[in-house]
Each structure stands twice: as C-alpha cells, then as structure tokens.
Protein backbone atom coordinates (compact mmCIF):
# COMPACT_ATOMS: atom_id res chain seq x y z
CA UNK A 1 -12.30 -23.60 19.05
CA UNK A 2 -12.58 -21.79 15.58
CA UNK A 3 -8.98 -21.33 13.99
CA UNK A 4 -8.12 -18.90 11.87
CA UNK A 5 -5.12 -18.74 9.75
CA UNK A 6 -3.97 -15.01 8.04
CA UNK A 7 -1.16 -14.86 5.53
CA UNK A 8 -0.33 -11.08 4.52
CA UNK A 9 3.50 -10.60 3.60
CA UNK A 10 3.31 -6.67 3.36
CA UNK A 11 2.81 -3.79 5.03
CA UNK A 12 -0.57 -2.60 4.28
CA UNK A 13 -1.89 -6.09 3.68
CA UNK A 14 -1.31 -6.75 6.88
CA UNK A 15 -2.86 -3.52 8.47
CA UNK A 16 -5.63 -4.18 6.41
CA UNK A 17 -5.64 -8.13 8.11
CA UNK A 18 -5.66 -6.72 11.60
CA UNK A 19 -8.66 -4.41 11.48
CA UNK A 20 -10.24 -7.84 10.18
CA UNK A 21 -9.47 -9.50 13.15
CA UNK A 22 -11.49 -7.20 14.70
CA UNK A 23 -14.10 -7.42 12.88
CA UNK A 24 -14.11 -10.92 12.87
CA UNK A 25 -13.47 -10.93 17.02
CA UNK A 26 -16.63 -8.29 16.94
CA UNK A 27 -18.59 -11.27 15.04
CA UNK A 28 -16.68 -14.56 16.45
CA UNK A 29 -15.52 -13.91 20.01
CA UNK A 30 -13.05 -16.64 21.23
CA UNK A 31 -11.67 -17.65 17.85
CA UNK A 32 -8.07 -18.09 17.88
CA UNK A 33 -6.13 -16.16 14.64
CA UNK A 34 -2.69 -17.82 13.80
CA UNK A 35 -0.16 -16.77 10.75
CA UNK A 36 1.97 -14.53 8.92
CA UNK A 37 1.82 -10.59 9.78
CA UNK A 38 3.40 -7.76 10.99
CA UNK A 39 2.85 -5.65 14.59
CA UNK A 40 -0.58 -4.45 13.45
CA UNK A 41 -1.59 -8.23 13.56
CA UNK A 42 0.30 -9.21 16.89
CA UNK A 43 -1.05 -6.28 18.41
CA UNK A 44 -4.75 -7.39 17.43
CA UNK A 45 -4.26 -10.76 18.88
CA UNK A 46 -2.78 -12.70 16.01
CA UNK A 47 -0.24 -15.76 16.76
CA UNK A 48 2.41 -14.57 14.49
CA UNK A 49 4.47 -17.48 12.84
CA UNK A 50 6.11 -15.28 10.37
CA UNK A 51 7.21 -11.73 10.03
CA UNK A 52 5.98 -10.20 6.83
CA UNK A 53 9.09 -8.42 7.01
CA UNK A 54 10.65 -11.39 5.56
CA UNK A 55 8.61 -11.16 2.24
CA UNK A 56 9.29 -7.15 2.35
CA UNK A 57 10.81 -7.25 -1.43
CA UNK A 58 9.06 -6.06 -4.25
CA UNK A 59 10.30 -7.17 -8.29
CA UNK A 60 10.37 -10.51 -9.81
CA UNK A 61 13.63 -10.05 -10.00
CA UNK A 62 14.57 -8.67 -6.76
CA UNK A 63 12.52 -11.43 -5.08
CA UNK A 64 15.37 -14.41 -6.19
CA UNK A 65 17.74 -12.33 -3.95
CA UNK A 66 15.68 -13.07 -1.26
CA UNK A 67 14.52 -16.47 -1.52
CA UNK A 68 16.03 -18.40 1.25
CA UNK A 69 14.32 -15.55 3.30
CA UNK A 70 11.13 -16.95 1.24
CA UNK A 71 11.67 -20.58 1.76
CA UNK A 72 12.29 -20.30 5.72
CA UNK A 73 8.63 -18.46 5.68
CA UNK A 74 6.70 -21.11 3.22
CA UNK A 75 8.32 -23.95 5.26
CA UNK A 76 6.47 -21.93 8.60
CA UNK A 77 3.72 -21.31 7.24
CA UNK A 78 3.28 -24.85 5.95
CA UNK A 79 4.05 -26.22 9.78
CA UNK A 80 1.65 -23.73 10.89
CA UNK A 81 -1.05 -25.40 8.86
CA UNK A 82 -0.18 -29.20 9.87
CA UNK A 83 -0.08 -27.82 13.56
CA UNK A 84 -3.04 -25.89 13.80
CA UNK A 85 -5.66 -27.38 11.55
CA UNK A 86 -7.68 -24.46 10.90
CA UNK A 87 -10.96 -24.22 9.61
CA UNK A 88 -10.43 -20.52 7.69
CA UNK A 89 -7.26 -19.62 5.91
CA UNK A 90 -7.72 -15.76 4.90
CA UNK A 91 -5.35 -14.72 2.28
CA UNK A 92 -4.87 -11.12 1.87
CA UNK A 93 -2.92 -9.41 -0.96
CA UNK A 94 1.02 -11.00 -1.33
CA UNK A 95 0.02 -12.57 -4.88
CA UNK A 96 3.52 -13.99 -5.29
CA UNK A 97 3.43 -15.72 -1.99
CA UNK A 98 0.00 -16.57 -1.64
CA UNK A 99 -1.48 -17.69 -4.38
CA UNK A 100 1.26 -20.87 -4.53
CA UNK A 101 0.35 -20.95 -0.91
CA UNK A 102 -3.13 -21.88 -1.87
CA UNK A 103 -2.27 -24.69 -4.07
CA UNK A 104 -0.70 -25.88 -1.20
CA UNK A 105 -3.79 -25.54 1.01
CA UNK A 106 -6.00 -26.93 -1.55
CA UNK A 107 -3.74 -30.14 -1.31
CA UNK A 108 -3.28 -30.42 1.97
CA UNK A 109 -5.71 -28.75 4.08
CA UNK A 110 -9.32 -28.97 4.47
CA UNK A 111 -9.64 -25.24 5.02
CA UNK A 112 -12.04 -23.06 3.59
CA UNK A 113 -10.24 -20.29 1.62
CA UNK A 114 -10.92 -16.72 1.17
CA UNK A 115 -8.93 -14.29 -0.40
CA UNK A 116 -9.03 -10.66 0.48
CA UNK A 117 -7.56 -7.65 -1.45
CA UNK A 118 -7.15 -10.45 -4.62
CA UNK A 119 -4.10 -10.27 -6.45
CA UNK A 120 -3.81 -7.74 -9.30
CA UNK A 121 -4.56 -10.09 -12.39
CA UNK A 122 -6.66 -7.56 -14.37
CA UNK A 123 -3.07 -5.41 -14.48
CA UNK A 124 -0.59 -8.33 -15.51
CA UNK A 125 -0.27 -12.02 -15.75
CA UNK A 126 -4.12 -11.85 -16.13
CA UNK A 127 -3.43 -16.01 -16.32
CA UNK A 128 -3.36 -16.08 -12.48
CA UNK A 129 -7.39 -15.35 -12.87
CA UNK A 130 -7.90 -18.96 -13.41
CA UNK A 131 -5.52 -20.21 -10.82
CA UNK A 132 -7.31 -17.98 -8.56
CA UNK A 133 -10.61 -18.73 -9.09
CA UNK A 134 -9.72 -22.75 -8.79
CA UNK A 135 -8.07 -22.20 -5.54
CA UNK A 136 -10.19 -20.14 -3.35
CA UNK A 137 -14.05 -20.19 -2.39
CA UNK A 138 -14.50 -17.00 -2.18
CA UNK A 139 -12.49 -13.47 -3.30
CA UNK A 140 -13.15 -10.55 -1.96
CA UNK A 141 -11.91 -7.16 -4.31
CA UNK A 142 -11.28 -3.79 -2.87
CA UNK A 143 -11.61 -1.16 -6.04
CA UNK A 144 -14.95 -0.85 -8.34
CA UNK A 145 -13.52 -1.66 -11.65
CA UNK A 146 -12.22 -5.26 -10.56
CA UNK A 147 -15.80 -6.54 -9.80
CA UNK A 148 -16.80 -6.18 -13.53
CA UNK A 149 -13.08 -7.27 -14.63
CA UNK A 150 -14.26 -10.23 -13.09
CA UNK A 151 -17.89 -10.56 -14.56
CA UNK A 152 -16.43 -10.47 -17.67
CA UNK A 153 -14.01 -13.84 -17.60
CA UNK A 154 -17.17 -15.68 -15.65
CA UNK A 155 -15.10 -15.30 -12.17
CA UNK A 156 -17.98 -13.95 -8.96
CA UNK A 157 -16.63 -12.00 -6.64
CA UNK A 158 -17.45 -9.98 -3.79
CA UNK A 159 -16.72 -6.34 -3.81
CA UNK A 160 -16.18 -5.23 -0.17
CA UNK A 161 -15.07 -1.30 -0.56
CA UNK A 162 -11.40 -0.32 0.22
CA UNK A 163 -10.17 -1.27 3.91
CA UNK A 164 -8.85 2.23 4.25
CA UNK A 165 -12.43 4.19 4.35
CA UNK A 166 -12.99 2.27 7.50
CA UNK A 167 -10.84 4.65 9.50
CA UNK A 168 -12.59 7.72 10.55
CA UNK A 169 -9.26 10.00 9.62
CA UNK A 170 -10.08 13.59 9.90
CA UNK A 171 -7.17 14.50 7.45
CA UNK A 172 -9.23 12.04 4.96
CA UNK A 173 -12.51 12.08 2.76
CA UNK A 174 -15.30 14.46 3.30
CA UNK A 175 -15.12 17.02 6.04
CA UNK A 176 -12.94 19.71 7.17
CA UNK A 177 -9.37 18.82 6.47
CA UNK A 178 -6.59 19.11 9.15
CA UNK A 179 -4.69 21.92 9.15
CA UNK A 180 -0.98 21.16 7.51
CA UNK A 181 0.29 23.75 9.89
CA UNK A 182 -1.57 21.76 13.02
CA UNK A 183 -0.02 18.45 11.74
CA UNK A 184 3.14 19.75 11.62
CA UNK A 185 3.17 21.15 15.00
CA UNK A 186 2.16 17.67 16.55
CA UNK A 187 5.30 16.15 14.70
CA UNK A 188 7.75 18.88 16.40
CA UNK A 189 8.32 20.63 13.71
CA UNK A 190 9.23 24.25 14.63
CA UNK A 191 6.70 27.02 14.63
CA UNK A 192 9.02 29.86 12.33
CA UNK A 193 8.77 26.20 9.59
CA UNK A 194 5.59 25.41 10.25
CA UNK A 195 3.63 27.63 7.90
CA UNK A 196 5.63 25.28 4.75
CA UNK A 197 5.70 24.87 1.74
CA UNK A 198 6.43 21.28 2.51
CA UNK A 199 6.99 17.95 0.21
CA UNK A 200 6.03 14.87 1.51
CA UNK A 201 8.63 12.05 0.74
CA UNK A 202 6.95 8.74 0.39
CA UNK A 203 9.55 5.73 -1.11
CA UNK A 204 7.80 2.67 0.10
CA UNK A 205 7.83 0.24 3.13
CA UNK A 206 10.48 -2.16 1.54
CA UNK A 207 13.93 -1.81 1.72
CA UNK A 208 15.18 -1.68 -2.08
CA UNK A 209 12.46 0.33 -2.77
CA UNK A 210 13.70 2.70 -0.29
CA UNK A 211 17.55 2.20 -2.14
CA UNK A 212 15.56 2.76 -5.75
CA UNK A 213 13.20 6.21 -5.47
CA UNK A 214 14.30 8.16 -1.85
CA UNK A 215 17.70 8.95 -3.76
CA UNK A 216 15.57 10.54 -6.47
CA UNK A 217 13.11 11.77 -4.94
CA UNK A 218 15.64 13.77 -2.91
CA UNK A 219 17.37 14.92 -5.80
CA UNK A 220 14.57 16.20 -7.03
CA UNK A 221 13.50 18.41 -3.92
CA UNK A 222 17.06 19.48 -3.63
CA UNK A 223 16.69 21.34 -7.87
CA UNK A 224 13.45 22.66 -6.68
CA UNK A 225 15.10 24.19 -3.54
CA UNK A 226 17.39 25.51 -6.24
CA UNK A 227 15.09 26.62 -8.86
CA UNK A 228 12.23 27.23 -8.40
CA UNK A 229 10.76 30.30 -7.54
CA UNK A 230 9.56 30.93 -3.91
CA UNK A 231 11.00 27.25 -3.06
CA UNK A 232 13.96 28.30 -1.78
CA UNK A 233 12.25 27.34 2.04
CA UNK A 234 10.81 24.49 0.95
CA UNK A 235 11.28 21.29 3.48
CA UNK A 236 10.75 17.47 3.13
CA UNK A 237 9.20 14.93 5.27
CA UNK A 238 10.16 11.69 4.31
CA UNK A 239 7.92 9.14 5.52
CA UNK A 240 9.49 6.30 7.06
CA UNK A 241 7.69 2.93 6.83
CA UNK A 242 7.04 1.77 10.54
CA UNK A 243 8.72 -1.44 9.43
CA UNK A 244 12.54 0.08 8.22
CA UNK A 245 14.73 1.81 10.33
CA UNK A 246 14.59 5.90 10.06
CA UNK A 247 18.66 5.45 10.47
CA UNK A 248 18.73 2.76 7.70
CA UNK A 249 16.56 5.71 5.31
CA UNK A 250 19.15 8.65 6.43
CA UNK A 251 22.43 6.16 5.39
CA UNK A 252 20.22 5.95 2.08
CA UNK A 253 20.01 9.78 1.43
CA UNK A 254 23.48 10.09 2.16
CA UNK A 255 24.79 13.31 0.50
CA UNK A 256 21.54 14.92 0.15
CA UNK A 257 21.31 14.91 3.27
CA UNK A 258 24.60 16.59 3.94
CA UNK A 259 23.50 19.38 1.73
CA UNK A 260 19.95 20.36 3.40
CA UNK A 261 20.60 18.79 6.50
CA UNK A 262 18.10 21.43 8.32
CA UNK A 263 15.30 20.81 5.50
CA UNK A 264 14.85 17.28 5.64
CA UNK A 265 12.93 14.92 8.62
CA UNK A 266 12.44 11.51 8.83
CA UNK A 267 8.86 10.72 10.51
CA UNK A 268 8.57 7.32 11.93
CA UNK A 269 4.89 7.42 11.65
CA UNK A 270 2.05 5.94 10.31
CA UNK A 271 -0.38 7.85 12.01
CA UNK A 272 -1.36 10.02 9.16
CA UNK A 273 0.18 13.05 10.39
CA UNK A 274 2.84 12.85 7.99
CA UNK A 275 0.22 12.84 5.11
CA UNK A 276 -1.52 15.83 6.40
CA UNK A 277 1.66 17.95 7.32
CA UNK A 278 2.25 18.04 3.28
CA UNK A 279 1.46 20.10 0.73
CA UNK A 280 2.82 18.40 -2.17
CA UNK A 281 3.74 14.52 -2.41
CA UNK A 282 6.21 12.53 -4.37
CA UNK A 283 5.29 8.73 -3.37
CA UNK A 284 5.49 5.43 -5.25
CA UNK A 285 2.78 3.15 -6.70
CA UNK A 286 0.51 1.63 -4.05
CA UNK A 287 -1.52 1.77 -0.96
CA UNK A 288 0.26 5.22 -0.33
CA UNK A 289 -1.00 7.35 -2.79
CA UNK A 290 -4.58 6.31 -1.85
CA UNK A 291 -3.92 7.55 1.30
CA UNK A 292 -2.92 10.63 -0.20
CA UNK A 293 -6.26 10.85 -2.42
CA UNK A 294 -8.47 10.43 0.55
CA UNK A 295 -6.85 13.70 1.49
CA UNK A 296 -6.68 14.91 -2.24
CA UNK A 297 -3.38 15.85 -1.64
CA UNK A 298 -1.38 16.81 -4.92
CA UNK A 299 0.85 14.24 -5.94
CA UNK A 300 3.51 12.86 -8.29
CA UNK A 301 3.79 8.94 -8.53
CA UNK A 302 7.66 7.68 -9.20
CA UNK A 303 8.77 4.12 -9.68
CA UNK A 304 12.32 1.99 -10.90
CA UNK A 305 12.25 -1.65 -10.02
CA UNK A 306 15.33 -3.93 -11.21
CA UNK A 307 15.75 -3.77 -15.64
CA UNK A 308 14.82 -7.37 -15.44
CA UNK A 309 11.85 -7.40 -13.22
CA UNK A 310 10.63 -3.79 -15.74
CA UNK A 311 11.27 -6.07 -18.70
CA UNK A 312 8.75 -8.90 -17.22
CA UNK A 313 6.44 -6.91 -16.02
CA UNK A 314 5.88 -4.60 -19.81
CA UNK A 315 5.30 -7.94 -21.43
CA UNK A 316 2.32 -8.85 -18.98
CA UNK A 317 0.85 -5.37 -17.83
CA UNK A 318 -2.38 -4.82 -19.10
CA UNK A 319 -2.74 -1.05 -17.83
CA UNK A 320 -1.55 1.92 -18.78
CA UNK A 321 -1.23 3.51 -15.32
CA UNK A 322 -0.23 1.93 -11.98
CA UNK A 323 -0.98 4.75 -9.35
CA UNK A 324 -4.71 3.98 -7.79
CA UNK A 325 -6.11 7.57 -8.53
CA UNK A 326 -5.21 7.03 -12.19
CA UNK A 327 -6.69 3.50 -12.02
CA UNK A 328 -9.87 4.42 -9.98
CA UNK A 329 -10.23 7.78 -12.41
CA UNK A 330 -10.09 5.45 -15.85
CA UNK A 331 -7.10 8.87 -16.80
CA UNK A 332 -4.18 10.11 -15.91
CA UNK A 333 -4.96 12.64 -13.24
CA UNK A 334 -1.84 12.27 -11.37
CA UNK A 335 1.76 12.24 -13.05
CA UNK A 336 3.53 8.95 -13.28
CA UNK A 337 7.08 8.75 -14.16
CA UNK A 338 8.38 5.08 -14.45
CA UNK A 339 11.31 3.65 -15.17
CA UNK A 340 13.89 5.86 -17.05
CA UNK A 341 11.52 8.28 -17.41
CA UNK A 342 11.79 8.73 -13.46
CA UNK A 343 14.71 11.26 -13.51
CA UNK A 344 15.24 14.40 -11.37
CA UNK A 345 15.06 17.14 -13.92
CA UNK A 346 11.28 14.96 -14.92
CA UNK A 347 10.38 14.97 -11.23
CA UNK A 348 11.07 18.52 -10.29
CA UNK A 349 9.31 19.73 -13.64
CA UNK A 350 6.52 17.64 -12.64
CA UNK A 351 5.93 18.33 -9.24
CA UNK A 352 6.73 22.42 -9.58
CA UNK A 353 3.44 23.57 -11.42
CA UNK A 354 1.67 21.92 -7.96
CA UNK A 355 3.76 24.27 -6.13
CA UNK A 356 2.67 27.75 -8.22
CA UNK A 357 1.13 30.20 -6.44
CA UNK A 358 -1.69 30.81 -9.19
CA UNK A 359 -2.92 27.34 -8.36
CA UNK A 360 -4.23 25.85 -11.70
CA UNK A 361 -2.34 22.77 -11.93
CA UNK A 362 -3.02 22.09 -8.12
CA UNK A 363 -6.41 23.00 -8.20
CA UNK A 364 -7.11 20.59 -11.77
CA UNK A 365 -5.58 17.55 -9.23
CA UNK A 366 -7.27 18.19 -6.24
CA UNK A 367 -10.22 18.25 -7.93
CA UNK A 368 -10.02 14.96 -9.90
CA UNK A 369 -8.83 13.39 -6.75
CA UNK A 370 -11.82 14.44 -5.06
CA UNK A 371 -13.98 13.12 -7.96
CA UNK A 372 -11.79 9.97 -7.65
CA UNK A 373 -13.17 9.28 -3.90
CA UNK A 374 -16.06 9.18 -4.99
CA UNK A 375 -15.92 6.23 -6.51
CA UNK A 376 -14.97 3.95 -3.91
CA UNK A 377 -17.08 2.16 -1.29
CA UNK A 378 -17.28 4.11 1.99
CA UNK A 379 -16.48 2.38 5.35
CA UNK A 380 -17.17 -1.31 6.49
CA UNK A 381 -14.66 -3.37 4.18
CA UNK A 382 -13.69 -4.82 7.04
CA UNK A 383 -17.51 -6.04 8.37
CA UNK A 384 -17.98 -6.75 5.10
CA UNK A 385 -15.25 -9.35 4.91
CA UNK A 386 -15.35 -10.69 8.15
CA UNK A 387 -19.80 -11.83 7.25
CA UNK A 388 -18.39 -13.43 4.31
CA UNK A 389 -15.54 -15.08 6.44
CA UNK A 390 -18.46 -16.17 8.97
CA UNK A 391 -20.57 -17.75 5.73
CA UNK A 392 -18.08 -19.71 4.70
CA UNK A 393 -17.22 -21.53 8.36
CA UNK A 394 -21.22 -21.72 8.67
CA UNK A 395 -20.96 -23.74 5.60
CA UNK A 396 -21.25 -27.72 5.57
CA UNK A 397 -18.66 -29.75 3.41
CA UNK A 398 -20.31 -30.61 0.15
C-alpha cells in the first residue's frame, strides 16, 4: 500500500491538505494518508499523529514560548516516519516547522518530497530559497508572482493556482454575490439587524494573535459606533477560528464587550457565511483577507506581533506590503496598519471612508480587488497538486 505522509501545522494549510487528499484519493484510491493536521484532515481520512493546534503560534519570538509544545510534535512526527515508511511526504505551508522537518527527511527517509504552498522566501529570509530547493523534489507555489521569483534565482517550480478557487463559493469570484442580508439571516441574526451596516471582525486562528488585534480591532468599532456618522447601529461579527474557543475570544474582548454587549457576535464558522454577512472587514495578514477578495469585500489589514519577533522580521522582509491583495495587485489597494501604526484612532479613520454613503473610497477597493482576482489561477490547485504528487511516486530511484 501507497503511504502518504502530510505535515501542515496551521489552519488553512491544513484545509488546503485535506481537499488534497481528495484529490489524491480521486487519483490513488486505497492509499493510506498519515501525519500532522487538523479536523479538516481527520475528517478526509487522514491518520492524524499531531494536532496542528500544537504549532498554532505565530512570531519568532512567540514561537520559544511554545517550544516544548514544538518538540513533543517533531519527536511524533519523526516516529511517524520510522513507523510508517512512506513513499510521499507532502509538506504544505508551516515554513518554521517544515522546512527543518525536511532536512530531517532528507537524512533519514527515502521519501520523495513535495512541498505545497512553499514557504514565503521571496518576502523574508529569502536564504531559505536554497535550503528549499536542496531539500525537496518538487515545490508547488500558489500566487503568480512567486513562479518568476523563482525563475530568477535558477529555482523550477510548479505554479498550481490558489487552493481556495477550488471551492465553488457563491459569496466568492464571478457571479451574483450572496446577499449580506441572506447571510445574516442563516447565522440568526435578527431580522430588525439584518439590513446592517455590519463589520466583520477577523483576528486570526491562533491564540496570541487573537490576545494582539481582537482588542483593537474592537476598540476601533466601538469610536466608530461613537463617531461616525450614520454608525451609530453599526454591529460586529467577529469570526471565530473553528480551532479557538468562541468563550476563550469573548474573555479576550472583555470590556468591550460589556459596553456593546447587543452589537457584537461571535460566529463559530468557517462556512463563509460570516464573510458574506459583512460589509466592511478589519482582518489580519493571511489566508483571510483572500477570502475576503474573492468576495471583494472592503477591507482594512491590522497586525502587532511580539517587539522582538517585528524587529527580526524588518531586517529580513523584502516587501513592502504583507496583505495578499496588496501583494497579488504589485500596490497598496487595501490599508495596512502594522505595528505601532495599528492604533484605534488609525483603524477607525481607516476603515470609516469604506463606510460613507457616497461610496468613493469603497467603490476605488472593490474595484481593485476585483482586478486583483483576476490574477490568480482559477480552480483545480488541488488536481493540480495531487498529478504532480502521482509523478513523483511513478518515479524510479535514480
């Protein structure tokens, strides 16, 4: 029997690892799939050995908090390997984690080696490309602009399209968007509320990101509640990673909670309702605010990480944006506010003009966004990955 072994130590890594176990099922019936995941994976038929949950920490810094948490995970993964011998190890995003993890495998397993959704070396510690390069046989990329990145240092790669145009969402791409009203009725939301405005509250699926930017985010929907004209109604949905507690993110809001405790939900979903019930986002870098493109949603991109972890990170970033639509766009057609520049009054002033009822700034954003979309693969990432998975088992040892 073929074995498979999957190592993805985050939350959308590892959705994006269980629709390739599909794929690869669709391709390779009776292959067994062993490794690290989440319940996306388990629920696709994936031995879990580890809970990603236990590499939920983002930040250099942050991450030496955590690292007995790390070691426990390494050590199963590593038993994993010696007890199942398998002939694929897929890698998918979790740089930090997996990229040591493939030194590992090139010493001590006879694997094959692919890497999907490749770590981010053309944004910072571009020396990884290298490493990278040495210790897989093939990588597959997810966004246009990394393919060439990688033509230019001599690295081949396979550009696969992003995994999340193989859903067909109807609150995402081309097509008639869902109704907010219609996606807030389906998430109980009461009828007399229903017609919004609404923000959508989006701090991240790990737990000190959670501590770092749903504090400030809230802040800032509480000044434009205050101060805004025609805001005074306005009510936040904070989206809740499936992975943290909903009670865990209301202990985290604490006050601001107490003083709108009628404006703001909670939605334990990941469903995409939550993303189509909004009018107006605040979320953090990442897999979220592509989401939010696909449904060119209006958005403002916050982030704080530890000073220490900011500190390494300036003196290796090789960007000058870290949202996706920013990225994908080659300008800044989103707001980001990073670091100390991520305050309340900065947030609110940012994310009122999206509110205005005579639409320009809104209208400027949606449109880039939709411009954006354009640029990225449409669906099949996953097919894609899953014939270059099948290539390399079909291949004989040199």
């Amino acid at each position: 029997m073929t074995t498979i072994l999957l190592s993805a130590g985050d939350l959308s890594g590892e959705r994006h690892a269980a629709d390739l176990v599909h794929a690869l099922r669709e391709r390779m019936p009776g292959t067994r799939f062993v490794g690290m995941g989440g319940g996306a994976m388990a629920a696709s038929g994936v031995e879990l050995r580890v809970d990603q949950q236990e590499l939920a920490v983002g930040g250099v810094f942050e991450v030496l908090r955590s690292l007995p948490r790390v070691a426990s995970a390494w050590r199963a993964m590593r038993r994993c390997v010696s007890e199942t011998r398998p002939d694929l190890v897929i890698l998918v995003d979790s740089g930090g984690f997996n990229l040591p993890f493939a030194r590992w495998l090139r010493r001590h397993s006879d694997a094959k080696i692919l890497y999907y959704v490749a770590p981010q070396v053309w944004a910072w510690r571009p020396g990884r490309l290298r490493r990278l390069a040495a210790r897989t046989d093939r990588i597959a990329v997810i966004l246009p602009f990394e393919a060439a990145f990688y033509e230019r240092h001599g690295v081949e790669v396979d550009f696969v399209g992003h995994p999340l145009f193989d859903h067909p969402d109807p609150g995402a791409g081309p097509g008639p968007a869902v109704d907010p009203a219609s996606a807030r009725a389906s998430l109980g939301i009461p009828d007399h509320l229903g017609e919004g405005p609404f923000l959508g509250v989006f701090p991240g699926s790990r737990r000190n990101e959670l501590d770092r930017h749903l504090p400030l985010q809230l802040d800032a929907f509480l000044r434009l509640r205050a101060s805004e004209p025609g805001l005074g109604s306005l009510q936040a949905l904070v989206g809740v990673a499936p992975n943290l507690d909903p009670d865990l993110a209301r202990d985290v809001a604490g006050r601001r909670l107490e003083a709108a405790p009628d404006a703001i939900r909670f939605v334990h979903a990941d469903d995409g309702r939550v993303l189509d019930a909004c009018d107006v986002a605040v979320a953090k870098p990442g897999t979220i605010t592509v989401e939010l493109m696909q449904r060119h949603k209006p958005m403002v991109v916050i982030g704080r990480v530890h000073p220490l972890s900011a500190m390494i990170a300036r003196r290796s970033l090789r960007v000058r944006w870290l949202s996706m639509p920013n990225l994908i766009a080659g300008a800044e057609i989103v707001p980001e506010l990073l670091q100390h520049e991520a305050t309340p009054d900065r947030i609110t002033a940012a994310l009122a003009p999206l509110f205005r009822s005579d639409g320009v700034a809104r209208g400027r954003q949606v449109e880039a966004l939709s411009r954006a979309c354009l640029a990225l693969e449409g669906p099949g990432a996953a097919r894609r990955t899953a014939a270059i998975a099948e290539e390399l088992l079909d291949t004989d040892p040199a």
